[in-house]
C-alpha atoms as a PDB file:
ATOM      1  CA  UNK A   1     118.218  20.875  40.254  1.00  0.00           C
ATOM      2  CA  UNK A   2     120.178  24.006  39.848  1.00  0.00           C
ATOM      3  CA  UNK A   3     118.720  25.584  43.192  1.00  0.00           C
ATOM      4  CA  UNK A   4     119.365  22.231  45.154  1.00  0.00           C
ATOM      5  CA  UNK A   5     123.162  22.360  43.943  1.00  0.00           C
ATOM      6  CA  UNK A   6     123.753  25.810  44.705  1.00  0.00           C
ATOM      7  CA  UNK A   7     121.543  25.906  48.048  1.00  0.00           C
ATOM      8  CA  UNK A   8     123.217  22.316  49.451  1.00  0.00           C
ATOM      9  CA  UNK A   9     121.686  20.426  51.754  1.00  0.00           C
ATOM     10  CA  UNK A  10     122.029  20.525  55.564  1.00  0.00           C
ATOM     11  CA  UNK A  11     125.650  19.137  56.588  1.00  0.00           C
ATOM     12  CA  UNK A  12     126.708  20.799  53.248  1.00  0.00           C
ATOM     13  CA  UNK A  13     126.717  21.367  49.496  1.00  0.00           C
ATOM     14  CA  UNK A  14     127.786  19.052  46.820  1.00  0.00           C
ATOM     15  CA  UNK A  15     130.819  21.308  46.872  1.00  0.00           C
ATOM     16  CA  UNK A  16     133.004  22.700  49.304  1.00  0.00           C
ATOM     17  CA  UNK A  17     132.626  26.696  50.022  1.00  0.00           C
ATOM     18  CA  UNK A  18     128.875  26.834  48.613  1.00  0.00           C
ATOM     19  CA  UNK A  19     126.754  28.118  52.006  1.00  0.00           C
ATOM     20  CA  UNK A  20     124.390  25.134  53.298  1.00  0.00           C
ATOM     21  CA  UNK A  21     121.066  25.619  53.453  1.00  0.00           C
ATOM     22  CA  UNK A  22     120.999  29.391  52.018  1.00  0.00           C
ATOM     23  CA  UNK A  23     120.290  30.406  48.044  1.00  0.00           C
ATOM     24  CA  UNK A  24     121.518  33.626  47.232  1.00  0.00           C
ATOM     25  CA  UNK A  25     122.988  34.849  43.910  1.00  0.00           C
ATOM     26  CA  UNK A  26     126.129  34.013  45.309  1.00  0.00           C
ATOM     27  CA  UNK A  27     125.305  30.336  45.528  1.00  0.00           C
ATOM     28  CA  UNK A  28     123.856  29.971  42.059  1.00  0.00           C
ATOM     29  CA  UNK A  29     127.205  31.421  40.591  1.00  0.00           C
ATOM     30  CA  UNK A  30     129.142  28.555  42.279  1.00  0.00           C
ATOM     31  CA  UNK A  31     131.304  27.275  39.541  1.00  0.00           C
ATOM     32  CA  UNK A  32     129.893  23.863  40.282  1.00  0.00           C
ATOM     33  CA  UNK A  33     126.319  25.351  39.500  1.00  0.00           C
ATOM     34  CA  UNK A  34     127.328  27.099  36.475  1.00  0.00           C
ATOM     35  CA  UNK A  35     129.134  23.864  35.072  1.00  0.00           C
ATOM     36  CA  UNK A  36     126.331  21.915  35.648  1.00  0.00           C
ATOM     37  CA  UNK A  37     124.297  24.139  34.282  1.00  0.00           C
ATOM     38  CA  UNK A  38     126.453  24.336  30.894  1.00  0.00           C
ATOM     39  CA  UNK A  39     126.384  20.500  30.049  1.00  0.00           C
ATOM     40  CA  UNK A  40     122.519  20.453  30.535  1.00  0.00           C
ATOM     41  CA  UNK A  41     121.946  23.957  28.284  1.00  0.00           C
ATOM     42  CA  UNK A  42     124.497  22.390  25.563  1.00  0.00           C
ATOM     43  CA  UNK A  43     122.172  18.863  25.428  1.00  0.00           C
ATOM     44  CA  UNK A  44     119.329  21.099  25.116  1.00  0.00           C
ATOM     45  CA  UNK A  45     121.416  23.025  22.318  1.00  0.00           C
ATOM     46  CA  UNK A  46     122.200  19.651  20.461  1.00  0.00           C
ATOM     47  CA  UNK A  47     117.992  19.149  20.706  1.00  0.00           C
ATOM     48  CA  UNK A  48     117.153  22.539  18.583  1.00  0.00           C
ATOM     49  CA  UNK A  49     120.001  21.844  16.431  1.00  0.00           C
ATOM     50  CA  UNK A  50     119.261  18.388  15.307  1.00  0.00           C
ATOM     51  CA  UNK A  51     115.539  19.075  15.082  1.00  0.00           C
ATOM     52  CA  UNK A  52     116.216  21.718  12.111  1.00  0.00           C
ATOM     53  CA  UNK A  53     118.186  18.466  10.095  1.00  0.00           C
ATOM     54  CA  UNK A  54     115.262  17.323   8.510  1.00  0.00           C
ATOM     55  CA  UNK A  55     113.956  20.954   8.209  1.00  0.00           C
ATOM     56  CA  UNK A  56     116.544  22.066   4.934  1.00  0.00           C
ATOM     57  CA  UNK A  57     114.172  22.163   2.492  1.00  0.00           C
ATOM     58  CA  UNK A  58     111.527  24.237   4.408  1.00  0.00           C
ATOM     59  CA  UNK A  59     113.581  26.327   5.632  1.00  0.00           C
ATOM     60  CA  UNK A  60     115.034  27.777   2.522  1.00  0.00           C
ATOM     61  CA  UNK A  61     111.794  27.573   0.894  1.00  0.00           C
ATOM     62  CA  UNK A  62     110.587  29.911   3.701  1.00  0.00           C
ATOM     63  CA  UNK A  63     113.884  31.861   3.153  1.00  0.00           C
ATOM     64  CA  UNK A  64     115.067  31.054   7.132  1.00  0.00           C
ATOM     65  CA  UNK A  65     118.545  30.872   7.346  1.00  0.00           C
ATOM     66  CA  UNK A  66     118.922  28.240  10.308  1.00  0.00           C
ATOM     67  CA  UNK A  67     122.528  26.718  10.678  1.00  0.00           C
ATOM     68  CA  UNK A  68     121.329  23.723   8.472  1.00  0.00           C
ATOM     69  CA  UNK A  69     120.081  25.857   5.726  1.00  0.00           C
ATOM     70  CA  UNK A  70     123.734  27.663   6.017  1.00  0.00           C
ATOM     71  CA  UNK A  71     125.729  24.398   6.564  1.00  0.00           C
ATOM     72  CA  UNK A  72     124.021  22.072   4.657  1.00  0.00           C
ATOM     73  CA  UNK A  73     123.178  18.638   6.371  1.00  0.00           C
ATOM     74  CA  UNK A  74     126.310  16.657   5.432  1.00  0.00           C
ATOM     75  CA  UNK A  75     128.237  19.284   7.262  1.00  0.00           C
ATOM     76  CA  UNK A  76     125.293  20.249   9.623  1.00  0.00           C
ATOM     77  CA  UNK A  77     125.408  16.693  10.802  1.00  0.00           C
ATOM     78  CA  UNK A  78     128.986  16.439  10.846  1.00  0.00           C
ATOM     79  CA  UNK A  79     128.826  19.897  13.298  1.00  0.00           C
ATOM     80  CA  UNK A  80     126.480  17.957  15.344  1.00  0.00           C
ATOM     81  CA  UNK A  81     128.743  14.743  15.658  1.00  0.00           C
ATOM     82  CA  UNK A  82     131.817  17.070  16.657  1.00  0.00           C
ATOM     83  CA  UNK A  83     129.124  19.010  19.105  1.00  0.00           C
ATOM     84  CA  UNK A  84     128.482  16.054  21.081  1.00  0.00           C
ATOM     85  CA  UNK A  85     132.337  14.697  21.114  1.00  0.00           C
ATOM     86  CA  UNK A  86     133.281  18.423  22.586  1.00  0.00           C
ATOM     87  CA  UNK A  87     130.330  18.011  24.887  1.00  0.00           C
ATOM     88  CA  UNK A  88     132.165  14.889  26.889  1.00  0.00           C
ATOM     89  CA  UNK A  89     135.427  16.812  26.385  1.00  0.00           C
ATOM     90  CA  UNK A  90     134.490  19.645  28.220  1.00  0.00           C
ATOM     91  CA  UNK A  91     132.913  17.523  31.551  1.00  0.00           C
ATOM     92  CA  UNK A  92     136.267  15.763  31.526  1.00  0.00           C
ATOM     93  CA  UNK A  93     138.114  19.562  31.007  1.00  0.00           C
ATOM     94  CA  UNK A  94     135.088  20.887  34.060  1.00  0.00           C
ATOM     95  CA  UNK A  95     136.508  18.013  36.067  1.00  0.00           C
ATOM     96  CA  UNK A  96     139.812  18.358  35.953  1.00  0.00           C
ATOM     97  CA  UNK A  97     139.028  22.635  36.249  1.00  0.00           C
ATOM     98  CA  UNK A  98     137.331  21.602  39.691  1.00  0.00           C
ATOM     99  CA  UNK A  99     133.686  22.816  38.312  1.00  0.00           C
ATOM    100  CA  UNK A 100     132.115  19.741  38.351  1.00  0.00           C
ATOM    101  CA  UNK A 101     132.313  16.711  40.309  1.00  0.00           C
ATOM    102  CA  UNK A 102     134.799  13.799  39.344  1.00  0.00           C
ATOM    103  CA  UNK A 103     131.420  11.354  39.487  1.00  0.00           C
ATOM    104  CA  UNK A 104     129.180  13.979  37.775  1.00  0.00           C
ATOM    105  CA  UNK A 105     131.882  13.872  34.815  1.00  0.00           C
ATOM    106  CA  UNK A 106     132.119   9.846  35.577  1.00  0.00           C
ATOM    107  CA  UNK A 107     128.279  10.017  34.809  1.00  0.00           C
ATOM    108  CA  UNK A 108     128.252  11.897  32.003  1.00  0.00           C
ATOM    109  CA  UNK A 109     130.290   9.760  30.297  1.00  0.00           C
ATOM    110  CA  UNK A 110     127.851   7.348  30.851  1.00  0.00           C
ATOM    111  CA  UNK A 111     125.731   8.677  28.538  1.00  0.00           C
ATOM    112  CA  UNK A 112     128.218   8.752  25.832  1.00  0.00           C
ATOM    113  CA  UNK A 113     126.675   6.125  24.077  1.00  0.00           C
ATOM    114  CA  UNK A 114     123.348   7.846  23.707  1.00  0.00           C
ATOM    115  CA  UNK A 115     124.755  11.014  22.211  1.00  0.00           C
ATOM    116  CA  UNK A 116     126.523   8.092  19.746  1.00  0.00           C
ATOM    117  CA  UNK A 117     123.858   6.603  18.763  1.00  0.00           C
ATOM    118  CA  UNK A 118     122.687  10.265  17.772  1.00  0.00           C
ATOM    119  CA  UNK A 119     125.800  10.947  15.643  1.00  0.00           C
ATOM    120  CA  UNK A 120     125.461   7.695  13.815  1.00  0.00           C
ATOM    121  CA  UNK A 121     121.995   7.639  13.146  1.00  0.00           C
ATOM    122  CA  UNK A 122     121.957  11.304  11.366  1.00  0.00           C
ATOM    123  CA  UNK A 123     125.334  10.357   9.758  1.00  0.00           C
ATOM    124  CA  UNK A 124     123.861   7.292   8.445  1.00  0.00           C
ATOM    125  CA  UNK A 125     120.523   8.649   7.702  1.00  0.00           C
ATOM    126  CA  UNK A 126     122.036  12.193   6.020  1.00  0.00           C
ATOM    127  CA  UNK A 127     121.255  11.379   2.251  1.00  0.00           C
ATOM    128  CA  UNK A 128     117.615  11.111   3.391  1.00  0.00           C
ATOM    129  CA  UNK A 129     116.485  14.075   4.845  1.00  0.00           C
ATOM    130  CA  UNK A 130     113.352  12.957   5.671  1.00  0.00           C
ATOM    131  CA  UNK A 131     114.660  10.254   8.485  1.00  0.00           C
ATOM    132  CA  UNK A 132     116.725  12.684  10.060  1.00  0.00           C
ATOM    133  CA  UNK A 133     113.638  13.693  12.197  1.00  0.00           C
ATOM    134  CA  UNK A 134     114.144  10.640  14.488  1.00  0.00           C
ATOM    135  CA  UNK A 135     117.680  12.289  15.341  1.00  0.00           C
ATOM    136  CA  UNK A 136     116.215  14.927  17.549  1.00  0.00           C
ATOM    137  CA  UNK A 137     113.988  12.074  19.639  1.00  0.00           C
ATOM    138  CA  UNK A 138     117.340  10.621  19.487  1.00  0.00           C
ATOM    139  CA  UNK A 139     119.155  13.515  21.651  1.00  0.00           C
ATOM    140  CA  UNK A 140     115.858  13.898  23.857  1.00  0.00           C
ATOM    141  CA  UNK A 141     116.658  10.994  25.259  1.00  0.00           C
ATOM    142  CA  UNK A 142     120.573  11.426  25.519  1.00  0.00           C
ATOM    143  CA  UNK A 143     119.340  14.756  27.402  1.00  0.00           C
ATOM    144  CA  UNK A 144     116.981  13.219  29.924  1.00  0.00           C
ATOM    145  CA  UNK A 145     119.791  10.381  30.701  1.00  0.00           C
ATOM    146  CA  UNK A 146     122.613  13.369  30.787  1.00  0.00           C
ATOM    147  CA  UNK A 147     120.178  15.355  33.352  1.00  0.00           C
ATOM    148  CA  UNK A 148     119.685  12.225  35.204  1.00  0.00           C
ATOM    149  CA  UNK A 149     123.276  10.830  35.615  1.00  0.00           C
ATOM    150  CA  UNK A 150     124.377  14.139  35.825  1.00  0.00           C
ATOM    151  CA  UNK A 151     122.503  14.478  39.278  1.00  0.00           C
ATOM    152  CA  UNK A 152     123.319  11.230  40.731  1.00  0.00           C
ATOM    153  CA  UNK A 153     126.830  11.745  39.772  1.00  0.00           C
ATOM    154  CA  UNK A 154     126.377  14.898  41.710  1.00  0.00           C
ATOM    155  CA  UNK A 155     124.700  13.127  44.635  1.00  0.00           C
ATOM    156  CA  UNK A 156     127.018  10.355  44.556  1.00  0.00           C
ATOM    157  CA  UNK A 157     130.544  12.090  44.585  1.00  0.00           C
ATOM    158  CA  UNK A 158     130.458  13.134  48.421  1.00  0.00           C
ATOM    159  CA  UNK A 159     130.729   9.331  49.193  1.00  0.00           C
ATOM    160  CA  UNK A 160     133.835   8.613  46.767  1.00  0.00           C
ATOM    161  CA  UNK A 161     137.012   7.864  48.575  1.00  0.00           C
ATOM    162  CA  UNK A 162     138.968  11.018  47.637  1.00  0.00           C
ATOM    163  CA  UNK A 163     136.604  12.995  49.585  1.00  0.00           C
ATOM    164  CA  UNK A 164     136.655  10.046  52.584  1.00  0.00           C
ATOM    165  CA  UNK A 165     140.546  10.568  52.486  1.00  0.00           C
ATOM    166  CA  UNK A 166     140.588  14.059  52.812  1.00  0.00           C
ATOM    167  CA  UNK A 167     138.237  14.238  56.133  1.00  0.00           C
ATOM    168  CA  UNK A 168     134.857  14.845  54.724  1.00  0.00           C
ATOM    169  CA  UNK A 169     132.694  12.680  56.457  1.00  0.00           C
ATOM    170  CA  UNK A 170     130.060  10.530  53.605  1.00  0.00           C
ATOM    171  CA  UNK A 171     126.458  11.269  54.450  1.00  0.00           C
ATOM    172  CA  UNK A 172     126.226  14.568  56.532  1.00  0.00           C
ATOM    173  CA  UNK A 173     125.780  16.517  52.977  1.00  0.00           C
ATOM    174  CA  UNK A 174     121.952  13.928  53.346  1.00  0.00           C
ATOM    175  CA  UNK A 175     122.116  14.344  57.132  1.00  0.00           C
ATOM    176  CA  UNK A 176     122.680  10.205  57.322  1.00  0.00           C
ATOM    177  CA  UNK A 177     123.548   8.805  60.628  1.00  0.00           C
ATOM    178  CA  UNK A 178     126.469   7.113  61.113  1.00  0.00           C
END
């Protein structure tokens, strides 16, 4: 995914000044790349960290100190919940910044109620540890959708009409014939 973005396609990248066609270390630090790449890495973060919620007692048992056994899960879950709400900040922040596309960020957001369903579940399922394991299957999902919409947000914001009204022409980034 990464490689595509940075590398384009012929007729052009999903953003303007990334070479078409060529990968080179260059391309992959495109700030479009490297925003991308920071919303997928922080759903994979919000994986590991909710499957350690149901882990508390183990872990301390075992004398880990994981950031649930350090938090506690009433405030590791509440850490979580404020996780994912930064999480949709920051795509509307990378939007706004110009490192990520306005539909990547559109996209994203249509997610959102994936990574809620997340927060509510271990916020309503906190006093029993045990249930909390259902919270990580819970963000696996929200990550696969993220990944998903991320790159057809990606795809899809050449063909928006702020890039029609500025010149680009829709479809040479795919090579489609007008």
């Amino acid at each position: 995914f990464y490689l595509l973005l940075a590398a384009g396609v012929p007729g052009g990248s999903v953003w303007g000044g990334a070479a078409a066609g060529t990968l080179s270390v260059r391309s992959l630090l495109h700030p479009g790349v490297l925003g991308a790449a920071a919303l997928v890495g922080l759903t994979t973060t919000a994986i590991l960290f909710a499957s350690h919620l149901h882990q508390e007692e183990g872990d301390a048992a075992a004398g880990k100190m994981s950031p649930v056994v350090r938090l506690g899960v009433p405030r590791a879950v509440a850490f979580l919940k404020r996780g994912l709400i930064a999480h949709h900040v920051l795509a509307v922040a990378m939007a706004f910044g110009g490192l990520l596309p306005v539909m990547a960020c559109v996209s994203v957001f249509v997610c959102a109620p994936l990574a809620y369903a997340a927060a509510a579940f271990a916020e309503a399922t906190s006093a029993e540890p045990k249930k909390l394991f259902k919270t990580k299957y819970l963000c696996v999902r929200w990550h696969v959708a993220h990944a998903l919409f991320l790159g057809v947000g990606c795809w899809l914001d050449p063909w928006m009409p702020w890039h029609l009204a500025a010149g680009r022409i829709a479809g040479a980034a795919v090579g489609a014939a007008f």
